[in-house]
C-alpha atoms as a PDB file:
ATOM      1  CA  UNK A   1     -54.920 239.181 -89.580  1.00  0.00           C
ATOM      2  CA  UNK A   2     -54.347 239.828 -85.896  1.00  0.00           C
ATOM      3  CA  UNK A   3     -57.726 241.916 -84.628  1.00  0.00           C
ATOM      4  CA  UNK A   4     -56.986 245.851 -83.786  1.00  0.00           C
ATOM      5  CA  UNK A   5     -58.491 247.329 -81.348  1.00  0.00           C
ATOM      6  CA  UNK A   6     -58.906 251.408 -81.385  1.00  0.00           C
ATOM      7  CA  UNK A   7     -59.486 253.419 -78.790  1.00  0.00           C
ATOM      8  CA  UNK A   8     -59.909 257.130 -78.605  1.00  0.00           C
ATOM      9  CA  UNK A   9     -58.291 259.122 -76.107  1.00  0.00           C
ATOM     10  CA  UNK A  10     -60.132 262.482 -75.617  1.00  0.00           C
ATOM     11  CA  UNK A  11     -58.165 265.502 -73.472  1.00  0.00           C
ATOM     12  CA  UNK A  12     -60.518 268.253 -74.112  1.00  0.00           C
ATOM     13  CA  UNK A  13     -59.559 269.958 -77.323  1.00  0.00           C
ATOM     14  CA  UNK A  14     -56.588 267.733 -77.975  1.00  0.00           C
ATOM     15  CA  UNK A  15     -56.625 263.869 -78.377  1.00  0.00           C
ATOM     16  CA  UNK A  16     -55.071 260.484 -80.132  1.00  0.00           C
ATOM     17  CA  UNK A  17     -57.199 257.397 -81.399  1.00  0.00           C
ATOM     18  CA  UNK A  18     -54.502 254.448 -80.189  1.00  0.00           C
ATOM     19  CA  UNK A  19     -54.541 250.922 -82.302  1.00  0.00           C
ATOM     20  CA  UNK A  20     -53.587 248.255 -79.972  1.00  0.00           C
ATOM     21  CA  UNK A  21     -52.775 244.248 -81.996  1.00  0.00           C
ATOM     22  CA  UNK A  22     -53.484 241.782 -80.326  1.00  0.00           C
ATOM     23  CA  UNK A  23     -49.669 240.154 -80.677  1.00  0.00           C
ATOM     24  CA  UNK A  24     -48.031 243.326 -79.945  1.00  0.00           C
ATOM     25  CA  UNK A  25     -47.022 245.725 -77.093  1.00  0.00           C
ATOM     26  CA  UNK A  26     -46.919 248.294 -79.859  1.00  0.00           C
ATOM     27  CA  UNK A  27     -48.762 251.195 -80.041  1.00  0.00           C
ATOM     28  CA  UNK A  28     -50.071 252.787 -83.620  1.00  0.00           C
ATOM     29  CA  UNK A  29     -51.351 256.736 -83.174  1.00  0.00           C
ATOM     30  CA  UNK A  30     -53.455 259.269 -84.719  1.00  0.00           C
ATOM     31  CA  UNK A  31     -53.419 262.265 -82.946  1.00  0.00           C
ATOM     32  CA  UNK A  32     -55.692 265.559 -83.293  1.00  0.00           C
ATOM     33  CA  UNK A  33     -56.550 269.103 -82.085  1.00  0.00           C
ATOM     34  CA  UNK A  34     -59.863 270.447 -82.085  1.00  0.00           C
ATOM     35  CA  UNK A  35     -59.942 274.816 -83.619  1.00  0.00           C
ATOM     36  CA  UNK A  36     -63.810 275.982 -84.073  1.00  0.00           C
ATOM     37  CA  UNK A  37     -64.948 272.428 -83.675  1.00  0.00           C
ATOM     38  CA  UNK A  38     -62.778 270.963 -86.333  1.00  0.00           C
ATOM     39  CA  UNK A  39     -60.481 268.034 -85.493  1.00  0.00           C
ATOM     40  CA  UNK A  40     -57.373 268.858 -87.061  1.00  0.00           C
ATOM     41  CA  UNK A  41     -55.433 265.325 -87.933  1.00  0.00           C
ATOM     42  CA  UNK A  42     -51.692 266.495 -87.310  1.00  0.00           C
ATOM     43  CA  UNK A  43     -49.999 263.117 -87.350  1.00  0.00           C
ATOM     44  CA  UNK A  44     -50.391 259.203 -87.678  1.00  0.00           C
ATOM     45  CA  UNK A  45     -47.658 257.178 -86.303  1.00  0.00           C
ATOM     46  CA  UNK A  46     -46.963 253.466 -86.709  1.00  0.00           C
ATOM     47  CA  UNK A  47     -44.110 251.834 -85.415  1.00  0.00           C
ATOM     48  CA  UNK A  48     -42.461 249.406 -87.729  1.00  0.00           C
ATOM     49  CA  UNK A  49     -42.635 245.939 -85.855  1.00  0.00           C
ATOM     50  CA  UNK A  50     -46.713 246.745 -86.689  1.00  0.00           C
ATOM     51  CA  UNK A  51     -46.845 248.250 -90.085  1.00  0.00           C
ATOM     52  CA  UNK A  52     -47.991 246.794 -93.603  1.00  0.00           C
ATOM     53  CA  UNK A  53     -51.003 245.717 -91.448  1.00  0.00           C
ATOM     54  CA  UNK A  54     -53.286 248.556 -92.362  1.00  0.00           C
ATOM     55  CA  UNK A  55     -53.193 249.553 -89.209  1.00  0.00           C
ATOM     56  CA  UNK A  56     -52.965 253.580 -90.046  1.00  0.00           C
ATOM     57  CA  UNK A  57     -55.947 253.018 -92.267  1.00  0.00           C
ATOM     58  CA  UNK A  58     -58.232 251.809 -89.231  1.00  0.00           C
ATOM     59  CA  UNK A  59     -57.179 254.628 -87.610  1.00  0.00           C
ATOM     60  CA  UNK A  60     -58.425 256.868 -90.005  1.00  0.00           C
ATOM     61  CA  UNK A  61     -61.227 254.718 -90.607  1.00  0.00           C
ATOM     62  CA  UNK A  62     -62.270 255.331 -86.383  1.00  0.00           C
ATOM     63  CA  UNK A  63     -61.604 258.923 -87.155  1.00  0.00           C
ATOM     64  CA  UNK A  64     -64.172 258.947 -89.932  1.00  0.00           C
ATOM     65  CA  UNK A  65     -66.643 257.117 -87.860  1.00  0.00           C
ATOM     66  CA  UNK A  66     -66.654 259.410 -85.001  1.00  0.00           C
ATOM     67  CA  UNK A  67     -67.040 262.389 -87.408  1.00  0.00           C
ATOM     68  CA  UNK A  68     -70.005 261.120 -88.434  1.00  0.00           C
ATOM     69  CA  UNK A  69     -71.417 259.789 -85.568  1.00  0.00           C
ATOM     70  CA  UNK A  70     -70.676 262.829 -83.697  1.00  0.00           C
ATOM     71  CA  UNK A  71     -71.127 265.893 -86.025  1.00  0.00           C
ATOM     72  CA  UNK A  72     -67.522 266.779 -86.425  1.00  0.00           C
ATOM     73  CA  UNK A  73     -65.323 267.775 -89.407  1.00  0.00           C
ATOM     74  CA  UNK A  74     -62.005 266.852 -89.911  1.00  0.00           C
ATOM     75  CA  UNK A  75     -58.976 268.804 -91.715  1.00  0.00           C
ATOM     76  CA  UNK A  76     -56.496 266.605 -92.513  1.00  0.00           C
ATOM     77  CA  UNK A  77     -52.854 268.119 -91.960  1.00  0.00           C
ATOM     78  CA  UNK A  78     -51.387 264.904 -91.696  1.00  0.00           C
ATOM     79  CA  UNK A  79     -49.783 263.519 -95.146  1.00  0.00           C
ATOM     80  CA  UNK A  80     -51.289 259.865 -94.651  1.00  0.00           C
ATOM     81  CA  UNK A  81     -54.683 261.082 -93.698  1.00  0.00           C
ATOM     82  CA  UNK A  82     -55.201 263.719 -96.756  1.00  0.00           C
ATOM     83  CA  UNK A  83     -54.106 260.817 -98.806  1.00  0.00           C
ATOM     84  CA  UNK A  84     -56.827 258.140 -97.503  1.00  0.00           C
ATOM     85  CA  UNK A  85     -59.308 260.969 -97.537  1.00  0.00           C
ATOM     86  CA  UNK A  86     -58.077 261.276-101.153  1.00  0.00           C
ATOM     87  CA  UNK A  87     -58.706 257.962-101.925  1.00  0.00           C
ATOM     88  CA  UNK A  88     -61.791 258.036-100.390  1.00  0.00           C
ATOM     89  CA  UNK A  89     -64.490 260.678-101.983  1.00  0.00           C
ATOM     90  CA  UNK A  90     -67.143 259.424 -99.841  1.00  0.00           C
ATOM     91  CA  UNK A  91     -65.425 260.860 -97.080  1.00  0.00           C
ATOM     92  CA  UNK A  92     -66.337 264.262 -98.029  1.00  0.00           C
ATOM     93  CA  UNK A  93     -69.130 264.815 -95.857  1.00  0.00           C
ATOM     94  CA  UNK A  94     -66.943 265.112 -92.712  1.00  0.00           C
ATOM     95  CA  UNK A  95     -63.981 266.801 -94.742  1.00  0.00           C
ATOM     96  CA  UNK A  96     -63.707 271.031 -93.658  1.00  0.00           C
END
């Protein structure tokens, strides 16, 4: 597999984690808003010349991470991500 690259992009109570491949100009997205310190997941989008690669799951993967690491919950409004957060109980520590 290509490597992925995520970066966050913070805007002050609003913000997108970006997946950038290696062998693409393509751009995969998780974006968020932030109510009573709660990141609120609203919508993951992958364009299809870089999907199937797991690419939305690393995004919500980076999400997860920066919960943890930085003492935030996440509410998943987005389809995908309640469905990876589904699949993964472990993940309920940063769930609100």
């Amino acid at each position: 597999m290509v490597g992925i690259t995520i970066t966050k992009h913070d805007r002050g109570g609003a913000g997108e984690y970006q997946a950038h491949l290696a062998d693409s100009d393509a751009i995969g997205r998780l974006t968020w808003v932030e109510r009573d310190g709660v990141h609120i997941a609203d919508h993951t989008l992958v364009p299809p010349e870089i999907g199937g690669r797991g690419v939305a799951a690393r995004l919500v993967e980076a999400l997860v991470a920066d919960a943890r690491e930085n003492g935030f919950k996440v509410e998943p409004m987005c389809s995908y991500v309640e469905v990876a957060f589904r699949r993964h109980p472990d993940w309920a520590d940063v769930r609100a």
